[in-house]
N, C-alpha and C. Protein backbone atom coordinates (compact mmCIF):
# COMPACT_ATOMS: atom_id res chain seq x y z
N UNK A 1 0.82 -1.19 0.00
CA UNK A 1 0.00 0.00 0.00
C UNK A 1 0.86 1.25 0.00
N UNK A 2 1.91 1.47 0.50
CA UNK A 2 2.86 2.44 0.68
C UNK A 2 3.47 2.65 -0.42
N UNK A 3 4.11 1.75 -0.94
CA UNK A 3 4.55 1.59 -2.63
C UNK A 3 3.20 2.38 -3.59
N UNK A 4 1.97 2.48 -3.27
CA UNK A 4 0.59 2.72 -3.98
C UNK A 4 0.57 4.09 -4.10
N UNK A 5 1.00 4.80 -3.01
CA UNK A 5 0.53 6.20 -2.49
C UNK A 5 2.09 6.55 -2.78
N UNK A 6 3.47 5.73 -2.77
CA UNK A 6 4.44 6.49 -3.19
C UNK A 6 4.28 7.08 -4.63
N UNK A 7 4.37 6.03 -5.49
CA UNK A 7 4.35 5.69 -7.01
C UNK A 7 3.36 6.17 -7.64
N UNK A 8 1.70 5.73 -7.21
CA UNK A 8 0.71 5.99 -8.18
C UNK A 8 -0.45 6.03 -7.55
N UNK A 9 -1.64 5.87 -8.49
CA UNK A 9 -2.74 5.66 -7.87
C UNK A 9 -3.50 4.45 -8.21
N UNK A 10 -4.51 3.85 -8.04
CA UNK A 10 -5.16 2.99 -8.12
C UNK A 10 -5.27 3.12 -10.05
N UNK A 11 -5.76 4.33 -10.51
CA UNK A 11 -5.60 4.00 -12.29
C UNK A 11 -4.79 3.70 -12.76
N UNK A 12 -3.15 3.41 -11.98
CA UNK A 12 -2.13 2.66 -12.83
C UNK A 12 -2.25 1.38 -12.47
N UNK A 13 -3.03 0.71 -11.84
CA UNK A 13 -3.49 -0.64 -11.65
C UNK A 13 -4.38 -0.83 -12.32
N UNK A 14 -5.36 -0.24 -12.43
CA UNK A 14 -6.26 -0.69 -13.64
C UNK A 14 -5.57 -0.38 -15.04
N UNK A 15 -4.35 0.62 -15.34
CA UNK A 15 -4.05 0.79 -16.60
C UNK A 15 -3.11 -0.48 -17.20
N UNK A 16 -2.54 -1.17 -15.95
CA UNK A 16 -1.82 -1.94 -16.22
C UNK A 16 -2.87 -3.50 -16.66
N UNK A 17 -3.84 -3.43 -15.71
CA UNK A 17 -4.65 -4.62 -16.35
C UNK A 17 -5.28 -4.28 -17.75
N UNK A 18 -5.61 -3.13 -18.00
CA UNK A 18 -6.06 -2.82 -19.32
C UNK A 18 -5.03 -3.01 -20.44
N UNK A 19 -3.50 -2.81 -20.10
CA UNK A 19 -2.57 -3.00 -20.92
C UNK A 19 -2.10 -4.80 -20.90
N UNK A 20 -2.78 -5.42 -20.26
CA UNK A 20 -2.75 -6.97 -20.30
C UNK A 20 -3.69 -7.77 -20.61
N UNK A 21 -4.65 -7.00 -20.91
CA UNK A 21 -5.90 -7.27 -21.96
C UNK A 21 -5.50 -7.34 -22.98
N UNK A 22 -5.03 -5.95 -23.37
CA UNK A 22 -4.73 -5.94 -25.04
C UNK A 22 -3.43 -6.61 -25.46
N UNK A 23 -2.58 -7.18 -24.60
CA UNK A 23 -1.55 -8.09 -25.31
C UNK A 23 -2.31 -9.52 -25.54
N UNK A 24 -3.55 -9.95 -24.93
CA UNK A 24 -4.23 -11.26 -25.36
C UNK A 24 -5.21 -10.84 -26.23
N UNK A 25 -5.18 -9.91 -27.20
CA UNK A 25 -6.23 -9.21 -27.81
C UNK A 25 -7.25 -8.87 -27.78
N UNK A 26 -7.47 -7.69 -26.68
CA UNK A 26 -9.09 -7.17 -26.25
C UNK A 26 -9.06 -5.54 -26.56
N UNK A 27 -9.79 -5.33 -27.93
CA UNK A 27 -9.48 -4.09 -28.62
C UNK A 27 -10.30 -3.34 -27.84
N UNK A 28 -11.28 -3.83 -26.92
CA UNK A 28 -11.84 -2.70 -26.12
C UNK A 28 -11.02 -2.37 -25.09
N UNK A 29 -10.24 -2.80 -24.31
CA UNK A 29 -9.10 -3.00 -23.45
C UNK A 29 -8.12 -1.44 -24.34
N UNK A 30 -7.96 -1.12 -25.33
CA UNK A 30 -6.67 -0.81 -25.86
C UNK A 30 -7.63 0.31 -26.29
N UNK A 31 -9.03 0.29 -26.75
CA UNK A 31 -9.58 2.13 -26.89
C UNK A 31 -9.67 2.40 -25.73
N UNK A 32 -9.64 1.56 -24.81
CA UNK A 32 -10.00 2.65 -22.84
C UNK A 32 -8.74 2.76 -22.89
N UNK A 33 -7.66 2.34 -23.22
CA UNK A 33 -6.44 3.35 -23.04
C UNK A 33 -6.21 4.38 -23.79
N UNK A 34 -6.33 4.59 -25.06
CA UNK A 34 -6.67 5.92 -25.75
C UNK A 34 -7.60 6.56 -25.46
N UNK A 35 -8.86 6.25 -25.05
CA UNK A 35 -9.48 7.39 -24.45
C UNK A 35 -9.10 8.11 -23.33
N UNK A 36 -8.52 6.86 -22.23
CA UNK A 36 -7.83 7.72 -21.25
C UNK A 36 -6.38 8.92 -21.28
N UNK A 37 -6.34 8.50 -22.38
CA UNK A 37 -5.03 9.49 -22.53
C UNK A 37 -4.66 10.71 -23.67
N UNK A 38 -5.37 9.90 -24.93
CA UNK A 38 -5.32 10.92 -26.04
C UNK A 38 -5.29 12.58 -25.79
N UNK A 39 -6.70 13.09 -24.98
CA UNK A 39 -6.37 14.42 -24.88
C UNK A 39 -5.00 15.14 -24.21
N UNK A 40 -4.90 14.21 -23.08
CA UNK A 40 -3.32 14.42 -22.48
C UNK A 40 -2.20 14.42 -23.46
N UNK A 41 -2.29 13.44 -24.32
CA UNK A 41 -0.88 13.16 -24.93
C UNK A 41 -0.61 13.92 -26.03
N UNK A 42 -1.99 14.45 -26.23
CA UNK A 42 -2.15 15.65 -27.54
C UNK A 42 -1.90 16.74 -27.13
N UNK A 43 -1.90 17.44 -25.95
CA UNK A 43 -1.84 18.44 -25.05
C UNK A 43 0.13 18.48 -25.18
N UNK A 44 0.50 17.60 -24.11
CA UNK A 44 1.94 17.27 -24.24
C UNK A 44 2.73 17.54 -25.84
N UNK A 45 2.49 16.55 -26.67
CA UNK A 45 2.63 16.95 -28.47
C UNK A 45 2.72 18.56 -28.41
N UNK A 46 1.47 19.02 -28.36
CA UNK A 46 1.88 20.08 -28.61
C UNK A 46 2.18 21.42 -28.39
N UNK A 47 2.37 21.30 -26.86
CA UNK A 47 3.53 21.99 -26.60
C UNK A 47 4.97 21.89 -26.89
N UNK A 48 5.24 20.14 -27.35
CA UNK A 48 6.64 20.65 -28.05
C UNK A 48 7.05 20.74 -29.35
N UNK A 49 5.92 20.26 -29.98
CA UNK A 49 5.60 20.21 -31.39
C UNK A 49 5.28 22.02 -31.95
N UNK A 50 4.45 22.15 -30.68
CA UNK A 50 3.59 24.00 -31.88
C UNK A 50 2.97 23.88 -32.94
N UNK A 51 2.45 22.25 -32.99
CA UNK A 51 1.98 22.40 -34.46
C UNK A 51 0.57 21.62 -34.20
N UNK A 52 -0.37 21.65 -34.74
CA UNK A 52 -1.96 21.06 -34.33
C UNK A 52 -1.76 19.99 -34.88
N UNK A 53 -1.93 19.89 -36.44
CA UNK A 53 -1.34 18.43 -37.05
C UNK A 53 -0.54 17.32 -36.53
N UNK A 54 0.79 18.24 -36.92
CA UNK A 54 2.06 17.51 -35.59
C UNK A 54 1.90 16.83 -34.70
N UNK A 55 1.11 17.52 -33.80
CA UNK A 55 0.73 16.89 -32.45
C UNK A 55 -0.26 15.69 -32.85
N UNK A 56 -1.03 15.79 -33.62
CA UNK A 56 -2.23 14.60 -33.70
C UNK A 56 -1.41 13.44 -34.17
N UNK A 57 -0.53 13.98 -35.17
CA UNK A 57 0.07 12.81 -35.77
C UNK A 57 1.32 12.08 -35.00
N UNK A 58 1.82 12.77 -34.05
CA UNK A 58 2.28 12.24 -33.43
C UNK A 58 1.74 11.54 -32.27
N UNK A 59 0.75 11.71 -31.91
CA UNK A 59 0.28 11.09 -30.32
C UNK A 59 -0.39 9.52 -31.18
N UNK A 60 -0.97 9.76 -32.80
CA UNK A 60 -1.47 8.65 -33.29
C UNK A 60 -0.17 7.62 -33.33
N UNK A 61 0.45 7.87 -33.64
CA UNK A 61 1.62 6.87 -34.07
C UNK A 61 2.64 7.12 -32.75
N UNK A 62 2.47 7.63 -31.46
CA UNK A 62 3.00 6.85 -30.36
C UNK A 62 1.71 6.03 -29.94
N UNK A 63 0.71 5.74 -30.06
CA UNK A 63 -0.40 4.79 -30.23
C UNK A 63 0.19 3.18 -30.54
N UNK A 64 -0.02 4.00 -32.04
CA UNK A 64 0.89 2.57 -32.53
C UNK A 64 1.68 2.07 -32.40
N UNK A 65 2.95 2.77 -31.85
CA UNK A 65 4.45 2.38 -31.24
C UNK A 65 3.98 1.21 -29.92
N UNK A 66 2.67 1.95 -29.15
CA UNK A 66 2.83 1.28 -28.04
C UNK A 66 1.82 0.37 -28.07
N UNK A 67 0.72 -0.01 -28.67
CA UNK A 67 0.11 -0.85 -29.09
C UNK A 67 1.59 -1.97 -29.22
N UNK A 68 2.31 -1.76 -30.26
CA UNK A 68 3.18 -2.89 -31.00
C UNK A 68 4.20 -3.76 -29.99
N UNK A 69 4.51 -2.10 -29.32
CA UNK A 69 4.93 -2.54 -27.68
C UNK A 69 4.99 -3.10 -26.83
N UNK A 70 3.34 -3.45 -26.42
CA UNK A 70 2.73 -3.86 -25.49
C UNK A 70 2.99 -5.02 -24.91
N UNK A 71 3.57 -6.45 -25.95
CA UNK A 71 4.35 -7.78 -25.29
C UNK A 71 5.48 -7.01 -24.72
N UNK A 72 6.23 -6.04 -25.01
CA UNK A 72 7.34 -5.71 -23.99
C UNK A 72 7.20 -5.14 -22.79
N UNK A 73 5.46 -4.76 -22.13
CA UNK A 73 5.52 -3.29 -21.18
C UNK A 73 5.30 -4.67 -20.22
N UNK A 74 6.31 -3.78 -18.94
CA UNK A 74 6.40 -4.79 -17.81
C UNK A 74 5.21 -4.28 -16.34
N UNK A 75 4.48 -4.71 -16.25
CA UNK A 75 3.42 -3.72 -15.48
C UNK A 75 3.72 -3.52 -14.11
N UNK A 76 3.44 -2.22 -13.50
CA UNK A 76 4.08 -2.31 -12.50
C UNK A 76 3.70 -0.60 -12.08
N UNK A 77 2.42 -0.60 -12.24
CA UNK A 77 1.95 0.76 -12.24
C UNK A 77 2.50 1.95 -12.96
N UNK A 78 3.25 1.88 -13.89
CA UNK A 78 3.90 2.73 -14.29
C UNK A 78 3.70 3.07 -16.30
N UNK A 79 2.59 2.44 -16.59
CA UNK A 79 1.74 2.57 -17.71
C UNK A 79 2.11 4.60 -18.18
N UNK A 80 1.15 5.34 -17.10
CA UNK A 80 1.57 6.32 -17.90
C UNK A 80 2.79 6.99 -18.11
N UNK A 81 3.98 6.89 -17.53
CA UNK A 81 5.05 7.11 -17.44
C UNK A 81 5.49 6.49 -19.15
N UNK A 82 5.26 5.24 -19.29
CA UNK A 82 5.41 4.46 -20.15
C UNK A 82 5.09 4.84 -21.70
N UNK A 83 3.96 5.45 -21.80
CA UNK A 83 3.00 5.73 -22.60
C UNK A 83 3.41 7.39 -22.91
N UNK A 84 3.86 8.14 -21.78
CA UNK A 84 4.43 9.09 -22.38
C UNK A 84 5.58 9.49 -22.81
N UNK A 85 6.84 8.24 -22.34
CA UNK A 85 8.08 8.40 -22.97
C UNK A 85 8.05 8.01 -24.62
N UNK A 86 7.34 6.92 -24.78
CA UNK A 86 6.80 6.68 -26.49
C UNK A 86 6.54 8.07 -26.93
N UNK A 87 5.67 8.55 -26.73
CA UNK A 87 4.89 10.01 -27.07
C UNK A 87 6.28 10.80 -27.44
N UNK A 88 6.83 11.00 -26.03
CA UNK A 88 7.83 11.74 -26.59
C UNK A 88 9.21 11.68 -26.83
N UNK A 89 9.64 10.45 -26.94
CA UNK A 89 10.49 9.62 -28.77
C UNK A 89 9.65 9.91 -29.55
N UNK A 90 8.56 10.01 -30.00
CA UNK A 90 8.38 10.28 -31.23
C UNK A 90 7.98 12.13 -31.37
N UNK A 91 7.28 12.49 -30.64
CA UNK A 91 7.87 13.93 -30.96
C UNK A 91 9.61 14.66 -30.86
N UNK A 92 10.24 13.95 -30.40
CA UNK A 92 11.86 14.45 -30.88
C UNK A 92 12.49 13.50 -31.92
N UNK A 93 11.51 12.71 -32.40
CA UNK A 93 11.61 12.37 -33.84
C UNK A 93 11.64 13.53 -34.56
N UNK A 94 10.07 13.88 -34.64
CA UNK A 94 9.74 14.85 -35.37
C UNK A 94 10.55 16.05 -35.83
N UNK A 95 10.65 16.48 -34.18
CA UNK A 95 11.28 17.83 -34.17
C UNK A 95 12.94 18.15 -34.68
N UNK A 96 13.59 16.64 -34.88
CA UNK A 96 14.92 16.24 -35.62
C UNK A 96 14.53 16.77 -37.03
N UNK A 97 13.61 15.90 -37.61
CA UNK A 97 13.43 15.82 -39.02
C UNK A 97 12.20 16.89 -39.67
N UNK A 98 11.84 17.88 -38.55
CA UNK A 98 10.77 19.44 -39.01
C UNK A 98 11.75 20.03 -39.69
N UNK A 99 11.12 20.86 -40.58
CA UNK A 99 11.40 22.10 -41.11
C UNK A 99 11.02 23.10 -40.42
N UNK A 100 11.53 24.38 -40.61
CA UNK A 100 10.93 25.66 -39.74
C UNK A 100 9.69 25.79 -40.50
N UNK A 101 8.15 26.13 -39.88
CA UNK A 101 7.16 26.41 -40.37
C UNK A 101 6.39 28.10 -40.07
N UNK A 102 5.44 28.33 -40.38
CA UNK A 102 4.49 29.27 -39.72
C UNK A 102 3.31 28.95 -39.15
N UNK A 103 3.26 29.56 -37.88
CA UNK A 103 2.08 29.01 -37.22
C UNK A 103 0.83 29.96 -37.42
N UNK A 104 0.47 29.31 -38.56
CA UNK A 104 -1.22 30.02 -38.85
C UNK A 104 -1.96 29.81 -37.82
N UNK A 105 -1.82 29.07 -36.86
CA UNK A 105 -2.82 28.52 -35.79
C UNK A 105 -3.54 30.06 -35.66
N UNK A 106 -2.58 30.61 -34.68
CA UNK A 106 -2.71 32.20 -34.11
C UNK A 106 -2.89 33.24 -35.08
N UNK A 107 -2.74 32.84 -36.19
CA UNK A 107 -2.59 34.40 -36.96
C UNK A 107 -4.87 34.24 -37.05
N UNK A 108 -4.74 32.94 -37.46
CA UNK A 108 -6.61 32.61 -37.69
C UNK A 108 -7.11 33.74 -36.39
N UNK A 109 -6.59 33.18 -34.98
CA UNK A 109 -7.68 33.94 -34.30
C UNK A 109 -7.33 35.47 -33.68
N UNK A 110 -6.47 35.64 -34.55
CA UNK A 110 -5.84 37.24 -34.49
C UNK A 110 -6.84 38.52 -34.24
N UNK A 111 -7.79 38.31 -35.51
CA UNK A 111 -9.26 38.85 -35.45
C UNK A 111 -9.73 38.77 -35.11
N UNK A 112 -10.23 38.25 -33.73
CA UNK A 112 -11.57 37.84 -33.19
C UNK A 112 -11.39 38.46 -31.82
N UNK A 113 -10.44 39.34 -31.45
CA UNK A 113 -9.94 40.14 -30.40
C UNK A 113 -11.24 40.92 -29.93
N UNK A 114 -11.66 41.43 -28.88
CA UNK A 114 -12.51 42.18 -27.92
C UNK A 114 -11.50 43.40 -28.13
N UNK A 115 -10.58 43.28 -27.42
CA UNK A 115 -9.71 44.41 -27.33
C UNK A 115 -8.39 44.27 -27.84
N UNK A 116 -8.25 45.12 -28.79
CA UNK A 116 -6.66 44.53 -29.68
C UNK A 116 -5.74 44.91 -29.17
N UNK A 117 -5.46 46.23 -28.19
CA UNK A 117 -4.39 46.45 -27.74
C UNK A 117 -3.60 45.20 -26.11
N UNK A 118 -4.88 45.22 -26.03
CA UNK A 118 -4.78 44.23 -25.07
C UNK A 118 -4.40 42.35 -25.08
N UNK A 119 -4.97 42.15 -26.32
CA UNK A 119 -5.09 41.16 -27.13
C UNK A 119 -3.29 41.15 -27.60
N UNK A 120 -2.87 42.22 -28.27
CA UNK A 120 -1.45 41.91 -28.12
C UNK A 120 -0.43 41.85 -27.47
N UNK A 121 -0.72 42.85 -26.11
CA UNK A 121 -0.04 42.62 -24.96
C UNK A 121 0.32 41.36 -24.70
N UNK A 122 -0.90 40.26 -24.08
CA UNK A 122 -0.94 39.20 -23.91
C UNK A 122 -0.40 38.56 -25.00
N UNK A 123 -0.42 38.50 -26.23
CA UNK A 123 -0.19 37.52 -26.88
C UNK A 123 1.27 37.73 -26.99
N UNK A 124 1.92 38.82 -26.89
CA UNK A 124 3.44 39.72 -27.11
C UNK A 124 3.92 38.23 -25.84
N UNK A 125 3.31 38.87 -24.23
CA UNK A 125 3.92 38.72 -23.28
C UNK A 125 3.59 36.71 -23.29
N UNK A 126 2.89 36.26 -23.89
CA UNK A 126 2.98 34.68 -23.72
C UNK A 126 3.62 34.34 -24.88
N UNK A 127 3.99 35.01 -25.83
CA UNK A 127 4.76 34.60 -27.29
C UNK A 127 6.58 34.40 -26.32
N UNK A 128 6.70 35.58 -25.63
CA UNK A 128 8.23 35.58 -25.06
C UNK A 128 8.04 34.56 -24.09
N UNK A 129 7.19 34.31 -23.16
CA UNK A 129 7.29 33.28 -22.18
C UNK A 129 7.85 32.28 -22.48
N UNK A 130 6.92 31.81 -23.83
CA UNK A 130 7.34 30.52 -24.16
C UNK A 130 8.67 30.60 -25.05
N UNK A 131 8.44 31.67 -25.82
CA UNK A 131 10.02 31.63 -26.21
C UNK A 131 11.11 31.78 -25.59
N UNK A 132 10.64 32.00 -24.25
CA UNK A 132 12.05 32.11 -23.12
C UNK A 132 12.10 29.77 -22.87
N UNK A 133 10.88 29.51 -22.71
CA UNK A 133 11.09 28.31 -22.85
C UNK A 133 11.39 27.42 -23.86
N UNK A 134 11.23 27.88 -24.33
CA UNK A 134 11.91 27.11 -26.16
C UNK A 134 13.12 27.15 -25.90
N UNK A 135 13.90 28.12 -25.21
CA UNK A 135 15.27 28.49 -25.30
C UNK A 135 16.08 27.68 -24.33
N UNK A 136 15.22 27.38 -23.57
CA UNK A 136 16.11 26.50 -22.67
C UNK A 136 16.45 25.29 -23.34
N UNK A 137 17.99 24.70 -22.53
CA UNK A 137 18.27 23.72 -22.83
C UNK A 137 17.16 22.30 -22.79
N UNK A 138 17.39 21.66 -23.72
CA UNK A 138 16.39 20.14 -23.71
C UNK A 138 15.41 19.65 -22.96
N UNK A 139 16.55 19.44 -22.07
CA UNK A 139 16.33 18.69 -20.79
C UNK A 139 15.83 19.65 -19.63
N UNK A 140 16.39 20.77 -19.32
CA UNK A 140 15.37 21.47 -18.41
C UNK A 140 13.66 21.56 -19.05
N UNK A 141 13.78 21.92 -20.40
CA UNK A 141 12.63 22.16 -21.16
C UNK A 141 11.64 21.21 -21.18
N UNK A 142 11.94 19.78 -20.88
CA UNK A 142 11.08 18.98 -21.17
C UNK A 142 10.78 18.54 -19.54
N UNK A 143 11.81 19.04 -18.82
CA UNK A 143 10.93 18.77 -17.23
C UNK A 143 10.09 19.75 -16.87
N UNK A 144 10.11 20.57 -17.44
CA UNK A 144 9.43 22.13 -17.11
C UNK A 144 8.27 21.97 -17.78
N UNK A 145 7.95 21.87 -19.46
CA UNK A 145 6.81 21.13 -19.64
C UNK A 145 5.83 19.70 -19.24
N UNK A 146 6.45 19.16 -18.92
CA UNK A 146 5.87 17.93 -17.77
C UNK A 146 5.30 18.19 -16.81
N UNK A 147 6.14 18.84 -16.37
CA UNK A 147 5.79 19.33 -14.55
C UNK A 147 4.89 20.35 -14.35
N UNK A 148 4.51 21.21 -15.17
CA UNK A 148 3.90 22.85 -15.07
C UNK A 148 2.72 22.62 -16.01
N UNK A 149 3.36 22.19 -17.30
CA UNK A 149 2.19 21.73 -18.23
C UNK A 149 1.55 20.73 -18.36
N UNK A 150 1.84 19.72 -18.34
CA UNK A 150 1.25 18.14 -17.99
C UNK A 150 0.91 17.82 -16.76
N UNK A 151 1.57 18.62 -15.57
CA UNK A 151 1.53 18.19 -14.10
C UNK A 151 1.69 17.19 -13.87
N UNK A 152 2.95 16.42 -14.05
CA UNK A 152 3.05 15.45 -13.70
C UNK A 152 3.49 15.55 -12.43
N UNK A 153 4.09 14.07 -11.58
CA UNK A 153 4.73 14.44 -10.26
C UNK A 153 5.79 13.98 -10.74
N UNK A 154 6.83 14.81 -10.01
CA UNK A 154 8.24 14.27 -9.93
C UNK A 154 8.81 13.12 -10.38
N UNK A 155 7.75 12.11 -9.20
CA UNK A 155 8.30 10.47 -9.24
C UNK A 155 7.93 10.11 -11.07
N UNK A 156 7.21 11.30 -11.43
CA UNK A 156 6.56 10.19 -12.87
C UNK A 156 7.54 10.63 -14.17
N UNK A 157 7.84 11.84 -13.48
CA UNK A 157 8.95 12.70 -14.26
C UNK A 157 10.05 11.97 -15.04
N UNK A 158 10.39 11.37 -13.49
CA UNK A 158 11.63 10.60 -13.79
C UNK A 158 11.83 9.34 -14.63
N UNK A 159 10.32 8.73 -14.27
CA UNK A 159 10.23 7.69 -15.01
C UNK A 159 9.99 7.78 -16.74
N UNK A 160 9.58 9.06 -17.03
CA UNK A 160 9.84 8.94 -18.34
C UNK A 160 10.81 9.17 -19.35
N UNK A 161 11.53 10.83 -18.36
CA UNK A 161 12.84 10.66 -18.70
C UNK A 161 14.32 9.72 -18.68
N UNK A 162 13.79 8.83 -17.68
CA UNK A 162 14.46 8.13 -17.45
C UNK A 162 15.72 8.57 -16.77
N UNK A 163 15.70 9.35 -15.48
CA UNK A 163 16.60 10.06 -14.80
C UNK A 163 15.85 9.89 -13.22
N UNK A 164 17.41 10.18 -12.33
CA UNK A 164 16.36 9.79 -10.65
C UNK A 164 15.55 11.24 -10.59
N UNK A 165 15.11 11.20 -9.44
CA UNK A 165 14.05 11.77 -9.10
C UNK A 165 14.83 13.33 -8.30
N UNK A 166 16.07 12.96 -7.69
CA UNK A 166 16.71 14.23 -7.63
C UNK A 166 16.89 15.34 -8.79
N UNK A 167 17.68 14.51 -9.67
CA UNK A 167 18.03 14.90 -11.10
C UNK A 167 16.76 16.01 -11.73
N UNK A 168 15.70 15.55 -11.25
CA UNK A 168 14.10 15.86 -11.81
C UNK A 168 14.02 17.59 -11.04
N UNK A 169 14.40 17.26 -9.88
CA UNK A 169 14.34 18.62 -8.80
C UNK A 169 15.15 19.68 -9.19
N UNK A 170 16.79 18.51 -9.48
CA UNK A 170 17.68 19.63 -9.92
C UNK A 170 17.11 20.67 -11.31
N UNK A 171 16.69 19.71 -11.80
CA UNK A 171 16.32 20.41 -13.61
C UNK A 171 15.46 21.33 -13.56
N UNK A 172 14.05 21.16 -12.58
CA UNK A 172 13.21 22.39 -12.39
C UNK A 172 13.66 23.52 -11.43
N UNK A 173 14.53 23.26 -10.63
CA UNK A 173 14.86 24.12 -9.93
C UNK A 173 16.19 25.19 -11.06
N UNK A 174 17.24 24.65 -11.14
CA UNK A 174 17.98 25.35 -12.79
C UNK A 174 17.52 26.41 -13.94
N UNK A 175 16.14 24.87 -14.35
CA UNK A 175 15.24 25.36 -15.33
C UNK A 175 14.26 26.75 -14.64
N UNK A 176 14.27 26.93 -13.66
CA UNK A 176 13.24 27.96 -13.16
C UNK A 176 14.04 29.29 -13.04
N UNK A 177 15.35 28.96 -12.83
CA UNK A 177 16.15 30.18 -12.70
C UNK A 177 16.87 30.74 -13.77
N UNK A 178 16.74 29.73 -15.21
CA UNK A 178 17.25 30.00 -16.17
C UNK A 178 15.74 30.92 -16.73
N UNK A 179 15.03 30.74 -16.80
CA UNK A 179 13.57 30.83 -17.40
C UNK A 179 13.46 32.46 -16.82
N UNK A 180 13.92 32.83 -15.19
CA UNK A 180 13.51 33.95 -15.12
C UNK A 180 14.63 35.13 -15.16
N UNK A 181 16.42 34.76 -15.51
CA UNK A 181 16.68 35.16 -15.79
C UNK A 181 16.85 35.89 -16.95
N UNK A 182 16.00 35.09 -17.90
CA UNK A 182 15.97 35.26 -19.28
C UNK A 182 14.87 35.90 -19.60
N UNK A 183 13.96 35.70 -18.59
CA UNK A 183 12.75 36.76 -18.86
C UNK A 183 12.84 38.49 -18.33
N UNK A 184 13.68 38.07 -17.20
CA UNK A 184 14.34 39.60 -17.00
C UNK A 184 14.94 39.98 -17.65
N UNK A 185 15.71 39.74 -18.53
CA UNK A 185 16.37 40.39 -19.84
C UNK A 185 15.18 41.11 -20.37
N UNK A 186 13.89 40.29 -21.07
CA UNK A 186 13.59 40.58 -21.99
C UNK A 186 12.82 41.83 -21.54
N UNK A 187 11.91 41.85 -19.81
CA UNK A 187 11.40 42.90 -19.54
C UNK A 187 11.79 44.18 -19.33
């Protein structure tokens, strides 16, 4: 029980029996794991992706990675940890083999402003945020999106990066001081 409340919660016990369904082939077993996760893992995508497509197409085909997977996943409550290191191997696939693009996403709802001066403030002051986070190194960057944006915990942190759980502290703590020194520049 202590191991339960360290590690996880009771849905990585059921995720893990759901992920031992679908290695004896129970395709309903394997959509309750995409339903449970898709919006998350599309969320994750694309924040490091920036791209709407991108992101879909990548969370589909870490699907499939881990579908194909699945005789290898060793259960042990640790499904989503699991499920999001796939996710993201294949978005730093991506982001190896992208071209620089334009993000029409934002320019679409450019117009639809209440108040435009205000409307660009905000969009000015969250365009640098994140471009203060883009800027960070890798690895702070991707604990900082986990942790702030995904909310993950620590312990789950680690497990996807595959780093201890100090390592995880050190990186957001670094990453937090790199992030606001760099934002004091820009203000």
């Amino acid at each position: 029980m202590a191991l339960d409340l360290a590690w996880g919660d009771a849905s990585d016990h059921v995720e893990d029996r759901l992920a031992i369904r679908c290695r004896s082939g129970d395709r309903a077993a394997f959509d309750e794991l995409v339903a449970r996760y898709q919006s998350r893992l599309f969320h994750f995508a694309y924040r490091l992706l920036r791209d709407r497509s991108e992101a879909e197409d990548a969370v589909q085909e870490a699907f499939v990675r881990a579908y194909r997977a699945l005789p290898s996943y060793h259960p042990g409550g640790f499904f989503s940890s699991w499920i999001y290191r796939i996710t993201l191997n294949e978005c730093r696939r991506r982001m190896r083999a992208r071209k620089p693009t334009v993000d029409l996403e934002a320019a679409r709802f450019a117009g639809t402003a209440q108040d435009p001066q205000q409307t660009v403030l905000t969009h000015d002051r969250n365009r640098q945020i994140w471009d203060a986070i883009q800027a960070l190194p890798e690895h702070y960057r991707l604990t900082m999106v986990l942790f702030y944006f995904e909310g993950l915990p620590v312990e789950q942190i680690s497990h996807v990066l595959g780093v201890s759980v100090s390592a995880v502290k050190v990186r957001l703590h670094r990453g937090r001081d790199r992030l606001a020194r760099r934002l004091a520049d820009v203000v």
